[in-house]
N, C-alpha and C. Protein backbone atom coordinates (compact mmCIF):
# COMPACT_ATOMS: atom_id res chain seq x y z
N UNK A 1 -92.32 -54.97 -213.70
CA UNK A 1 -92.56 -54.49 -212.34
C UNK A 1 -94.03 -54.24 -212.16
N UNK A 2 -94.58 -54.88 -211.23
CA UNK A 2 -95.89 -54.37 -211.07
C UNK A 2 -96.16 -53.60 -210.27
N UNK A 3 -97.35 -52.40 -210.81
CA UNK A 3 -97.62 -51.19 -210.21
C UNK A 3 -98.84 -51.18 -208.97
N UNK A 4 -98.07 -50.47 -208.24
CA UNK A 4 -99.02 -50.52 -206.82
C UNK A 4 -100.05 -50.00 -206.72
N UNK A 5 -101.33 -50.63 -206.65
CA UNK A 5 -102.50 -50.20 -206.24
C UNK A 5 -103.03 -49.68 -204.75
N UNK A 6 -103.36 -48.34 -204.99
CA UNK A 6 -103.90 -47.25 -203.94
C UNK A 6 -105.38 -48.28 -203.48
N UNK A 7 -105.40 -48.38 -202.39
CA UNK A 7 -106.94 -48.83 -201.78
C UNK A 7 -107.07 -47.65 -201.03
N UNK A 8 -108.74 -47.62 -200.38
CA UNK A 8 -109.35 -46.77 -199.59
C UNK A 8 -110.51 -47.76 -199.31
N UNK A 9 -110.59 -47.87 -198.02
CA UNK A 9 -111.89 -48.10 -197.59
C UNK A 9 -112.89 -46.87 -197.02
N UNK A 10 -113.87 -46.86 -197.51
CA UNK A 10 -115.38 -46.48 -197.52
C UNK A 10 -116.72 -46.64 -197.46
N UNK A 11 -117.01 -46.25 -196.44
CA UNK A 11 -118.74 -47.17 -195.74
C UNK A 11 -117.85 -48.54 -195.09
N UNK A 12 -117.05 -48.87 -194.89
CA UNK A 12 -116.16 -49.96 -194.66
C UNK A 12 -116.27 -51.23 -195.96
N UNK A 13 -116.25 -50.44 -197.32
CA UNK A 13 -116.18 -51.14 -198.38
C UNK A 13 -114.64 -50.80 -198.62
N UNK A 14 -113.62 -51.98 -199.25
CA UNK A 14 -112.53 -51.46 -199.41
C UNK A 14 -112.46 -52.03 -200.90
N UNK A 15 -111.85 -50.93 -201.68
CA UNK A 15 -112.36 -51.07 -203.02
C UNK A 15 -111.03 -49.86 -203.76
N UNK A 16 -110.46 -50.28 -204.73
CA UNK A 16 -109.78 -49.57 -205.12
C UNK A 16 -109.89 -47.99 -205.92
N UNK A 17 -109.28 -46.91 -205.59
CA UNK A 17 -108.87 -46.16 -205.71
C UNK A 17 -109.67 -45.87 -206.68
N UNK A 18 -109.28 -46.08 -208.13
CA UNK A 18 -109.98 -45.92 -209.30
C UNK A 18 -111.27 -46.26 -209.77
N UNK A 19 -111.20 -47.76 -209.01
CA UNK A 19 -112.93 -48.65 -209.42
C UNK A 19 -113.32 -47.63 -208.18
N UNK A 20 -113.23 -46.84 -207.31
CA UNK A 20 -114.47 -46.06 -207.06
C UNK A 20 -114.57 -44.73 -207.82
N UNK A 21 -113.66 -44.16 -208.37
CA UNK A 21 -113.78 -42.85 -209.14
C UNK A 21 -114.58 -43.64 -210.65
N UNK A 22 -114.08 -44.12 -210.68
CA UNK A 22 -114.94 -45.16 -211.77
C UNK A 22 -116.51 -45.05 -211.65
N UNK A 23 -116.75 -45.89 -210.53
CA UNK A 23 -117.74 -46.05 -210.01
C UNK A 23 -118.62 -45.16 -210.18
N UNK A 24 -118.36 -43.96 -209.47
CA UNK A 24 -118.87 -42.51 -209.82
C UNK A 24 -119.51 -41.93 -210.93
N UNK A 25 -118.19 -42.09 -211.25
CA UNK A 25 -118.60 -41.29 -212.97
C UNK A 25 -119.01 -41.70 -213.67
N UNK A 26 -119.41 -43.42 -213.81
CA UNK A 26 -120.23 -44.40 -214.38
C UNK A 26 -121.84 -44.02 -213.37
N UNK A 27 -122.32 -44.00 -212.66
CA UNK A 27 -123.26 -43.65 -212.23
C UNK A 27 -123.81 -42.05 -212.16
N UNK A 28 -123.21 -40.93 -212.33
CA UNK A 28 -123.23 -39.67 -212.52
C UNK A 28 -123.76 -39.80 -213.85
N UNK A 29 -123.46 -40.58 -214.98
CA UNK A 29 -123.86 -40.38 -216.61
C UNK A 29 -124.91 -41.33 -216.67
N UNK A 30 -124.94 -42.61 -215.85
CA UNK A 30 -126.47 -43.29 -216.23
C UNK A 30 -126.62 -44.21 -214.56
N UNK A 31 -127.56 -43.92 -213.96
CA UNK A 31 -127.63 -44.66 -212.75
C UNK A 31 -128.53 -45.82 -212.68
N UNK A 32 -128.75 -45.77 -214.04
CA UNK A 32 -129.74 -47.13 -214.13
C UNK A 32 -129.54 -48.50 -215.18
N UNK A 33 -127.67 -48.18 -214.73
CA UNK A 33 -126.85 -49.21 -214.98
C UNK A 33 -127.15 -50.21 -213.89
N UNK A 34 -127.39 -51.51 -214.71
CA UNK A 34 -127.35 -52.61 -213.31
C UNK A 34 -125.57 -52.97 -212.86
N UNK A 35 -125.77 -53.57 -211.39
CA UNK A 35 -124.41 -53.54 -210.57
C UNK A 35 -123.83 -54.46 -211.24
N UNK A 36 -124.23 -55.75 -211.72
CA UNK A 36 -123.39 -56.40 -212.90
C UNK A 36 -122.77 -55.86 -213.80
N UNK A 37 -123.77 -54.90 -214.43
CA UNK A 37 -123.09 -54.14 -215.26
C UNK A 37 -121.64 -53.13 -215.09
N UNK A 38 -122.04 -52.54 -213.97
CA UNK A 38 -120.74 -51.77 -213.41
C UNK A 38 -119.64 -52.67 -212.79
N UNK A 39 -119.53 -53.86 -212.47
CA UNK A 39 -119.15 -54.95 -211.94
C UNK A 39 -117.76 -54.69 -213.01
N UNK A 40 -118.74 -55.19 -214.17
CA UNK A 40 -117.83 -55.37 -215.05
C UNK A 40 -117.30 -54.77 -215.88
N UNK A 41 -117.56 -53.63 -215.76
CA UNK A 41 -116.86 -52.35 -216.28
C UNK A 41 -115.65 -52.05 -215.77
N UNK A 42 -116.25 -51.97 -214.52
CA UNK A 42 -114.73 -51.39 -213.37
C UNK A 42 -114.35 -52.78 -212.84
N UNK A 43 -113.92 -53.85 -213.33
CA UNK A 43 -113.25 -55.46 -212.70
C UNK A 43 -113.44 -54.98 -211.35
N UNK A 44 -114.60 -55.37 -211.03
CA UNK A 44 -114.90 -55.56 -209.65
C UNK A 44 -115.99 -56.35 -209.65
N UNK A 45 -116.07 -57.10 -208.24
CA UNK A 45 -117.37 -57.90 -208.08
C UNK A 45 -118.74 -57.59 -208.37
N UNK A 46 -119.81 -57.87 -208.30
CA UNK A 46 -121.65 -56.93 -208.12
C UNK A 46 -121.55 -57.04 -206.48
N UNK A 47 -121.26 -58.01 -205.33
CA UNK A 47 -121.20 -57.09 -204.52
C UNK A 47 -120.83 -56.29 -203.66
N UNK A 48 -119.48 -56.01 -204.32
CA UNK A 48 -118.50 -55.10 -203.94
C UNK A 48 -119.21 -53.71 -204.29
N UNK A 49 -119.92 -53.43 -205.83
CA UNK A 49 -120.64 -52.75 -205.83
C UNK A 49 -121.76 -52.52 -205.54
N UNK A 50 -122.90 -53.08 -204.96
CA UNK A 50 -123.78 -52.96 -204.51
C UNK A 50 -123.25 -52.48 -203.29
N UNK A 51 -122.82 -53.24 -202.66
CA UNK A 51 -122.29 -52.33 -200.94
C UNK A 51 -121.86 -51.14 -201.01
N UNK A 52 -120.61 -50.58 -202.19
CA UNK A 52 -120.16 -49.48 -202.31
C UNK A 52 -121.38 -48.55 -202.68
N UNK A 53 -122.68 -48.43 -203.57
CA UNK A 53 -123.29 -47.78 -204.18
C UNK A 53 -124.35 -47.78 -202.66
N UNK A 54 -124.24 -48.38 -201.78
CA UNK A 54 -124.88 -48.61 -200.61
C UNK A 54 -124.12 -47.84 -199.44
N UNK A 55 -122.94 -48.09 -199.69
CA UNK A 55 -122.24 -46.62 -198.47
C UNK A 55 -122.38 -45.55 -199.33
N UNK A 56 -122.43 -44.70 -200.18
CA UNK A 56 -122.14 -43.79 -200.48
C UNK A 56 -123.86 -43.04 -200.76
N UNK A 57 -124.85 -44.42 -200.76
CA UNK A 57 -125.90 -43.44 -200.50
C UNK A 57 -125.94 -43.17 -198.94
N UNK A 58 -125.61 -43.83 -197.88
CA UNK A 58 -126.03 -43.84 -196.39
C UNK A 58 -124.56 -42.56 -196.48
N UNK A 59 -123.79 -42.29 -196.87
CA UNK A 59 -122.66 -40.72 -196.32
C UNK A 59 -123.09 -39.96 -197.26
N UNK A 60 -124.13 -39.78 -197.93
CA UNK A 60 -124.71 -38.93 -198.92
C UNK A 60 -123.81 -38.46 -199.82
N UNK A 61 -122.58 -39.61 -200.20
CA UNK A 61 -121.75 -39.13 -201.24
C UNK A 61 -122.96 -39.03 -202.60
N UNK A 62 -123.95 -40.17 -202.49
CA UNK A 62 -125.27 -40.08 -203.55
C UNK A 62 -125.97 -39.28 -202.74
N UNK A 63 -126.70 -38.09 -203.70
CA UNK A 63 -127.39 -37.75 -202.65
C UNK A 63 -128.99 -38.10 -203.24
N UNK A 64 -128.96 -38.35 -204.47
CA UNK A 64 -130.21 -38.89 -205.46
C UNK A 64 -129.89 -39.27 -206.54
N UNK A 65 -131.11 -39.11 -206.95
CA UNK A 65 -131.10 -40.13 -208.25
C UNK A 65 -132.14 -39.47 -208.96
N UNK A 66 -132.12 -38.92 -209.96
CA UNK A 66 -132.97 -37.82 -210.75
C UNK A 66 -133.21 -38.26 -212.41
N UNK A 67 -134.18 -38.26 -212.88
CA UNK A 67 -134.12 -38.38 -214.30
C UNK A 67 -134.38 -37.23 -214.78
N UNK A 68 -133.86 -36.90 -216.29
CA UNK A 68 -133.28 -35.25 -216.84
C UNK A 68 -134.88 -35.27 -217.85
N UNK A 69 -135.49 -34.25 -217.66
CA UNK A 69 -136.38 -34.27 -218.97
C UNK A 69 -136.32 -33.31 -219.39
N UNK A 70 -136.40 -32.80 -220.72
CA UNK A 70 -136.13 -32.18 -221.65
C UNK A 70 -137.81 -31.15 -221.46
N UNK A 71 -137.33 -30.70 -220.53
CA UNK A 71 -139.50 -29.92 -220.62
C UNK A 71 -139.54 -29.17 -221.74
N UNK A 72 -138.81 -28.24 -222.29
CA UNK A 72 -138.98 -27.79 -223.56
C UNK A 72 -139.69 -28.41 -224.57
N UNK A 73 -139.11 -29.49 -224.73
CA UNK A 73 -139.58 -30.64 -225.87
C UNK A 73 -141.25 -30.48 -225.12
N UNK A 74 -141.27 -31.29 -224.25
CA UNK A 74 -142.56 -31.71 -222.95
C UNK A 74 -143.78 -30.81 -223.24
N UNK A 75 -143.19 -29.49 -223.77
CA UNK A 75 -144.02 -28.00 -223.79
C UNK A 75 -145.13 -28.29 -222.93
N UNK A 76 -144.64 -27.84 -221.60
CA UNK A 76 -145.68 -27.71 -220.91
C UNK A 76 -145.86 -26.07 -219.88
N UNK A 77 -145.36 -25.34 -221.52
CA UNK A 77 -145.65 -24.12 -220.49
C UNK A 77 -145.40 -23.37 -219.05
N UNK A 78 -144.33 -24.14 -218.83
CA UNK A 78 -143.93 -23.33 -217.18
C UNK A 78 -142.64 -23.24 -217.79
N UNK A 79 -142.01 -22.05 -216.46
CA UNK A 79 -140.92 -21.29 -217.28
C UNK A 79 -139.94 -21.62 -215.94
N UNK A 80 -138.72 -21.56 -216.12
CA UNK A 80 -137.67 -21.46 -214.55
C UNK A 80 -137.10 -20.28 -215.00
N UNK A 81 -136.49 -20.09 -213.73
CA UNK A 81 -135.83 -18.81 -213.64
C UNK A 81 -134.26 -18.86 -213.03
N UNK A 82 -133.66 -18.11 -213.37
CA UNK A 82 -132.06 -18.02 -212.32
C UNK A 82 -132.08 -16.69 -211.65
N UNK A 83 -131.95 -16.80 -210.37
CA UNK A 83 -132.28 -15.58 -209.94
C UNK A 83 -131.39 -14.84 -209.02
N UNK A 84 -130.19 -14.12 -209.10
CA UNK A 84 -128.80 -13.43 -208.50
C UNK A 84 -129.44 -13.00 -206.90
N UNK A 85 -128.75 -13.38 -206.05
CA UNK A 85 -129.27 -12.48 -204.88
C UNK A 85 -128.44 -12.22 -203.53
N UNK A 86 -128.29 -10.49 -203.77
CA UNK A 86 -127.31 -10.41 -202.31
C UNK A 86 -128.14 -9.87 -201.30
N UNK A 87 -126.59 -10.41 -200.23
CA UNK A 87 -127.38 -10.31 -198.99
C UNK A 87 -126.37 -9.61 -198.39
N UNK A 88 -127.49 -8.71 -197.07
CA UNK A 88 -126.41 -8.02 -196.08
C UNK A 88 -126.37 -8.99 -194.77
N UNK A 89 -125.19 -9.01 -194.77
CA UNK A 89 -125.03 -9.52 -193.10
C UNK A 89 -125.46 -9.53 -191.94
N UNK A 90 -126.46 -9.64 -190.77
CA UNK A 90 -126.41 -8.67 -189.70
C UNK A 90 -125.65 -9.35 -188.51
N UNK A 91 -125.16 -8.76 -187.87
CA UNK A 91 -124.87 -9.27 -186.53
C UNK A 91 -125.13 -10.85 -186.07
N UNK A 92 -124.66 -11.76 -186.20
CA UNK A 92 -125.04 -13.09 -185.63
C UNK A 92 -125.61 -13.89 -187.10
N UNK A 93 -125.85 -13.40 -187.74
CA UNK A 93 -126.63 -14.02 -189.37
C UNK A 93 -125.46 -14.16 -190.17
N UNK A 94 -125.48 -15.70 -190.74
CA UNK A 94 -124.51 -16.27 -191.57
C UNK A 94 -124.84 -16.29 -193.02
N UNK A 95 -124.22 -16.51 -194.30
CA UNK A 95 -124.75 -17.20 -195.13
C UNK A 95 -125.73 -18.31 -194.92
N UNK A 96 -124.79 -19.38 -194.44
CA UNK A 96 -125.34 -20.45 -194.00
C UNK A 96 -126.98 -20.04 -193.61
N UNK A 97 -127.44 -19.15 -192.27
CA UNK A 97 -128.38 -19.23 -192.04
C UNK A 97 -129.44 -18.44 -192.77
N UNK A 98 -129.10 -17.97 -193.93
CA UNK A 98 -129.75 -17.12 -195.11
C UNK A 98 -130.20 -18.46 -196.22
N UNK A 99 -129.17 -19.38 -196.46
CA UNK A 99 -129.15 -20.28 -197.19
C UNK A 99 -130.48 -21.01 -197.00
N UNK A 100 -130.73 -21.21 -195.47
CA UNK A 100 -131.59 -22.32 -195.25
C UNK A 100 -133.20 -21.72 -194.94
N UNK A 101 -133.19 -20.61 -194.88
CA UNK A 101 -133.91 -19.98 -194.61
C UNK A 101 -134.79 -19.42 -196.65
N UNK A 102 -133.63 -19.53 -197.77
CA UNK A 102 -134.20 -19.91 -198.90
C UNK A 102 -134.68 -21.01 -199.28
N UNK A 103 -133.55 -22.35 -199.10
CA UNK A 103 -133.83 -23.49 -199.62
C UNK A 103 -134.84 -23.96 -199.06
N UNK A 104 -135.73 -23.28 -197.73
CA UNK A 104 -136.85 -23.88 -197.76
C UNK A 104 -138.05 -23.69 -198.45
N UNK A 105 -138.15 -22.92 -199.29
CA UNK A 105 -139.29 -22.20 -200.40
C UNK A 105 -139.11 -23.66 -201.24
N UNK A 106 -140.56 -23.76 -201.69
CA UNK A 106 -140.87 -24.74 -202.72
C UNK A 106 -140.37 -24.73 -203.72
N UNK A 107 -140.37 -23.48 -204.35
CA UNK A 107 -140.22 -22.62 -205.56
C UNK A 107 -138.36 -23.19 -205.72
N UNK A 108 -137.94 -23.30 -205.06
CA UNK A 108 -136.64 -22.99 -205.36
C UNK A 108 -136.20 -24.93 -205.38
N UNK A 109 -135.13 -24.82 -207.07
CA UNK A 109 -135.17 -25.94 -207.17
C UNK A 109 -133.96 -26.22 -206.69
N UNK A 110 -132.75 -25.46 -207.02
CA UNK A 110 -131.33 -25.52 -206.83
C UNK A 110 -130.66 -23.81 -205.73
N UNK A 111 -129.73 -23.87 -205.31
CA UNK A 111 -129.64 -23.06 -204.39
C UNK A 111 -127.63 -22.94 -204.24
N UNK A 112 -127.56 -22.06 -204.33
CA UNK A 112 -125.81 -21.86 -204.61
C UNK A 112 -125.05 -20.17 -204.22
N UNK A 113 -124.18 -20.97 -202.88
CA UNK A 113 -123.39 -19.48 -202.23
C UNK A 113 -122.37 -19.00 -203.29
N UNK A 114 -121.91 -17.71 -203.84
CA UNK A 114 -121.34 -17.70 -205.32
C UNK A 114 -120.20 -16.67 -204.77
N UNK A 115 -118.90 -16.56 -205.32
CA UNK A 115 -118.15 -15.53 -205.46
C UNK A 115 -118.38 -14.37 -206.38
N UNK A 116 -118.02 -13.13 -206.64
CA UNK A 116 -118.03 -12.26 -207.40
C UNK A 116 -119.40 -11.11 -207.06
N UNK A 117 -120.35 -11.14 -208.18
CA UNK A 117 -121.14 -10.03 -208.08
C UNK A 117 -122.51 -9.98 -207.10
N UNK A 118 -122.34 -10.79 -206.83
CA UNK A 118 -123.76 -11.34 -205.97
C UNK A 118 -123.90 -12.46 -205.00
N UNK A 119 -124.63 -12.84 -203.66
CA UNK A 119 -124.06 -13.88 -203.15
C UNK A 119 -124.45 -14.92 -203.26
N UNK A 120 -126.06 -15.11 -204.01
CA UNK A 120 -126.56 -16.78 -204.26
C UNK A 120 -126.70 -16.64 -205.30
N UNK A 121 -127.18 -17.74 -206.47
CA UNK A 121 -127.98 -17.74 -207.53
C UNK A 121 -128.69 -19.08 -207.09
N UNK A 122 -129.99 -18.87 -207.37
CA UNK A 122 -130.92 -19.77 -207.21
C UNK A 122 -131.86 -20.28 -208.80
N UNK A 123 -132.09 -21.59 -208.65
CA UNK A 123 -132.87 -21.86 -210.24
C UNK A 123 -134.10 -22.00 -209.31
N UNK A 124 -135.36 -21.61 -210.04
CA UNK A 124 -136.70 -22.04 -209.58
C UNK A 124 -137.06 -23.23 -210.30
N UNK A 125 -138.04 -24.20 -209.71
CA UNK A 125 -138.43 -24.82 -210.34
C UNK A 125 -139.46 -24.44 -211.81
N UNK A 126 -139.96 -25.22 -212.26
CA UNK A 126 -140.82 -24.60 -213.66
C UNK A 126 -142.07 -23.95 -213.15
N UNK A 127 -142.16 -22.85 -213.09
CA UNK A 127 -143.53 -22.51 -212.73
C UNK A 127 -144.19 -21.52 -213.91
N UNK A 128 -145.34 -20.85 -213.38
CA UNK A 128 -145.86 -20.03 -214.33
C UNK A 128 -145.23 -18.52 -213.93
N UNK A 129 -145.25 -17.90 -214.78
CA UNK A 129 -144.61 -15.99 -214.79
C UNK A 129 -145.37 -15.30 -213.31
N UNK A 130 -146.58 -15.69 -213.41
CA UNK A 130 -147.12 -15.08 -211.90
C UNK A 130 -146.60 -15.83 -210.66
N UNK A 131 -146.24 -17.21 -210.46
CA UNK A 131 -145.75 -17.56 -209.68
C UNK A 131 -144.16 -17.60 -209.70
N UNK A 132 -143.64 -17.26 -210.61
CA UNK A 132 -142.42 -16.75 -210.21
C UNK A 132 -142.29 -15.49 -210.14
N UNK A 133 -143.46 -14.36 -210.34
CA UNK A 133 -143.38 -12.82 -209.89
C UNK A 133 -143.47 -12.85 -208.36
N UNK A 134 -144.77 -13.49 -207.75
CA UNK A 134 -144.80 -13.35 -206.22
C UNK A 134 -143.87 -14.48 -205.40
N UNK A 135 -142.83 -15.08 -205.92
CA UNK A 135 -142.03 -15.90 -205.12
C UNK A 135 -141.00 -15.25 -205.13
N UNK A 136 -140.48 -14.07 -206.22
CA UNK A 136 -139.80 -12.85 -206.19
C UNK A 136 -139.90 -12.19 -204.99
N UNK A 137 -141.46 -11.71 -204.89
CA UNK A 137 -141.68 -11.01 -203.95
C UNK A 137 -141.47 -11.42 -202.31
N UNK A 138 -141.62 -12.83 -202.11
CA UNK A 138 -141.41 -13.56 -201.05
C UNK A 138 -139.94 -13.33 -200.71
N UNK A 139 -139.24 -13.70 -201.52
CA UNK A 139 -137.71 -13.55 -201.34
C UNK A 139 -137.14 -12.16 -201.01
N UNK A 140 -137.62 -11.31 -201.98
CA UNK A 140 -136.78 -9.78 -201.88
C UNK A 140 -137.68 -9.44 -200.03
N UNK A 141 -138.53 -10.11 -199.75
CA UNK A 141 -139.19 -9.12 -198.10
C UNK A 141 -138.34 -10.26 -197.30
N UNK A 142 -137.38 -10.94 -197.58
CA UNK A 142 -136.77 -11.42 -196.61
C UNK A 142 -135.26 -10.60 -196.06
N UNK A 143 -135.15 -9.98 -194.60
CA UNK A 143 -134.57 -8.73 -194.36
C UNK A 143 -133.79 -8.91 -194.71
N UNK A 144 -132.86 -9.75 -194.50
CA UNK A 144 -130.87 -10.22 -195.38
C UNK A 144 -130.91 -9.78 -197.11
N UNK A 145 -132.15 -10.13 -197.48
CA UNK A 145 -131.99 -9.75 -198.77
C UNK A 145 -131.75 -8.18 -199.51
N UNK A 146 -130.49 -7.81 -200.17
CA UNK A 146 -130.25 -6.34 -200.43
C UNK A 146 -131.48 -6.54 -201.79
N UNK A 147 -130.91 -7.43 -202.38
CA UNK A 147 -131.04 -6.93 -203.85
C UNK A 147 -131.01 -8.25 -205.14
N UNK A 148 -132.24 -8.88 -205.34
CA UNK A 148 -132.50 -9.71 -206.36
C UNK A 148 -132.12 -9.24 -208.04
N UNK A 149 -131.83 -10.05 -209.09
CA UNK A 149 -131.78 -10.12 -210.27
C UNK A 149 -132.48 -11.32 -210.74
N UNK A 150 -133.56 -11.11 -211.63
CA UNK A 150 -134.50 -12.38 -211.85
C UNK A 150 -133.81 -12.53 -213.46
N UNK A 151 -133.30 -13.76 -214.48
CA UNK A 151 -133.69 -14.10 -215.40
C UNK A 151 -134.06 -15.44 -215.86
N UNK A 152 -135.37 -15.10 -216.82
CA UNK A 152 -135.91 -16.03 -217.32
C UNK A 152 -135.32 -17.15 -218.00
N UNK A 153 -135.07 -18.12 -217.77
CA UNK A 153 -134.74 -19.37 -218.84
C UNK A 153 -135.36 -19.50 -219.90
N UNK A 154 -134.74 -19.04 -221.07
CA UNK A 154 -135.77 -19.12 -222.40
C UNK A 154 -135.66 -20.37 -222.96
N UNK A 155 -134.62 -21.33 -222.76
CA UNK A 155 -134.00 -22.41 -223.51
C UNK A 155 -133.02 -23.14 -223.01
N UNK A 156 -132.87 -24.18 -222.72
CA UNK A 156 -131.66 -25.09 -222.08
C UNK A 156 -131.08 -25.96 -223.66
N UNK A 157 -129.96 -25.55 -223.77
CA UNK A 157 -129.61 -26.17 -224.86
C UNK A 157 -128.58 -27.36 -224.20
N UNK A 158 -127.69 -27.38 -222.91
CA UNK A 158 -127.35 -28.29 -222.36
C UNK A 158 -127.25 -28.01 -221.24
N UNK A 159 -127.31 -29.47 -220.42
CA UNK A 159 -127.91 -29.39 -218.37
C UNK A 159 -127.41 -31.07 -218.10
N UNK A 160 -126.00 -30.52 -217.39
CA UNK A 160 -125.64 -31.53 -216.64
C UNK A 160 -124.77 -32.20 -217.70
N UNK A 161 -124.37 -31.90 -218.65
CA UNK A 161 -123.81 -32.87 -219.31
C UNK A 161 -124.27 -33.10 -220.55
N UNK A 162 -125.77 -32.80 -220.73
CA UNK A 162 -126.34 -33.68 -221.54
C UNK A 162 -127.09 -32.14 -222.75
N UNK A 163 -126.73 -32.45 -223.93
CA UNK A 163 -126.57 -31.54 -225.00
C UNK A 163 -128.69 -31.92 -224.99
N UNK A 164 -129.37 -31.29 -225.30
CA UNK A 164 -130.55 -31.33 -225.72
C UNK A 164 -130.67 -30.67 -227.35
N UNK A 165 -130.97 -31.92 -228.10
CA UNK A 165 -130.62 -31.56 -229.78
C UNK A 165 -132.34 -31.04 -230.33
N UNK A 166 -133.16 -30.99 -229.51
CA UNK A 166 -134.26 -30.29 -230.40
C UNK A 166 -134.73 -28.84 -230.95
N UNK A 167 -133.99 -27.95 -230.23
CA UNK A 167 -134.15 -27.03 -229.83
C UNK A 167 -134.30 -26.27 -231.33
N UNK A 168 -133.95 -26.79 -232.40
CA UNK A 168 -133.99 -25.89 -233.62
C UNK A 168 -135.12 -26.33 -234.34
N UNK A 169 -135.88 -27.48 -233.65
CA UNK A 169 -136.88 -28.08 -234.39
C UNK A 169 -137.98 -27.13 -233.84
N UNK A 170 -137.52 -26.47 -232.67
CA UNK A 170 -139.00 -25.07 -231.76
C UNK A 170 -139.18 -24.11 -232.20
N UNK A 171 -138.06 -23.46 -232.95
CA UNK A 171 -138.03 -22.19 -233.17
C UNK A 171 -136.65 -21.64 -232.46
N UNK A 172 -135.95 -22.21 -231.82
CA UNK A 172 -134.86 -21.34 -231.11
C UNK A 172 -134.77 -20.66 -229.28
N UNK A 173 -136.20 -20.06 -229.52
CA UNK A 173 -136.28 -19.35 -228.57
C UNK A 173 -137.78 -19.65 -227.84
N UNK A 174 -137.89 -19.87 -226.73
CA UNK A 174 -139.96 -19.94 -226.29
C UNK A 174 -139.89 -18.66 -226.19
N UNK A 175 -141.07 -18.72 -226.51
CA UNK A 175 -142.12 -17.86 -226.49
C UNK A 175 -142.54 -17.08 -225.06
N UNK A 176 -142.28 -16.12 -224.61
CA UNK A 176 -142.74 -15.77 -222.94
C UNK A 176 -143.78 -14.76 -223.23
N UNK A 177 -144.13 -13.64 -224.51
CA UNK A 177 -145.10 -12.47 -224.32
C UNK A 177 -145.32 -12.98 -225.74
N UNK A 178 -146.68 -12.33 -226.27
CA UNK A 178 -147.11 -12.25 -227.46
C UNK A 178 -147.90 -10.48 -227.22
């Protein structure tokens, strides 16, 4: 008996069910697979995939394309931070409009509405200790803001997936005071 295949069309690519979850998760772990290559991974055409990897950047199912570097290794001395931060409500003021009103700071690399003890956590990008003291300060004088928690990233041992194996060749821990 042969088993029925689920289609979905998307971007008006119609492409099965799986070869696009496929698709995905083959590009989520390396995006600089060529479309032949994924072609033939997931039995599908190159340009079935090229079109598909082409709607899904135009509906921002992609929303980029990033390469991971290991800055630790890199040692280049800038530090990130994760930084907890609630907010009070006022009258007419949303998350939402708290949200956008952070994610526009330079400083801030990643940005996330959270359940439980606090309402965002934000990662900074790598900066130096003084510029993540006064980008502190930028944030906490914004009025929604009750109440920040800053901590330092001493070490990424894994990000995104991807295990970073040097970390015992550094010492364990960077260095932030002497």
């Amino acid at each position: 008996m042969l088993k029925a295949t689920s289609y979905v069309v998307f971007g008006g690519i119609k492409m099965n069910i799986e070869q696009k979850k496929e698709l995905l998760a083959i590009l989520a772990q390396d995006a600089r697979l060529a479309p032949k290559t994924i072609a033939n991974m997931i039995e599908a055409n190159e340009e079935e995939v090229v079109a598909q990897i082409a709607a899904y950047e135009k509906d921002n199912v992609i929303a980029g394309y990033h390469t991971m570097i290991n800055w630790d290794v890199a040692d280049d001395n800038l530090l990130s931070a994760m930084v907890e931060v609630n907010v009070d409500l006022h009258h007419g003021v949303s998350y939402q409009d708290i949200a956008e009103t952070i994610y526009q700071y330079d400083q801030v690399e990643s940005l996330y509405l959270m359940s439980g003890t606090y309402d965002f956590l934000l990662l900074t990008k790598r900066l130096t200790m003084v510029d993540i003291s006064k980008f502190i300060s930028k944030l906490a004088a914004i009025d929604e803001v009750s109440a920040t928690t800053t901590h330092i990233v001493m070490n990424r041992y894994k990000e995104q997936g991807v295990v970073y194996k040097d970390i015992k060749e550094h010492g364990g821990r960077m260095v932030i005071s002497q």
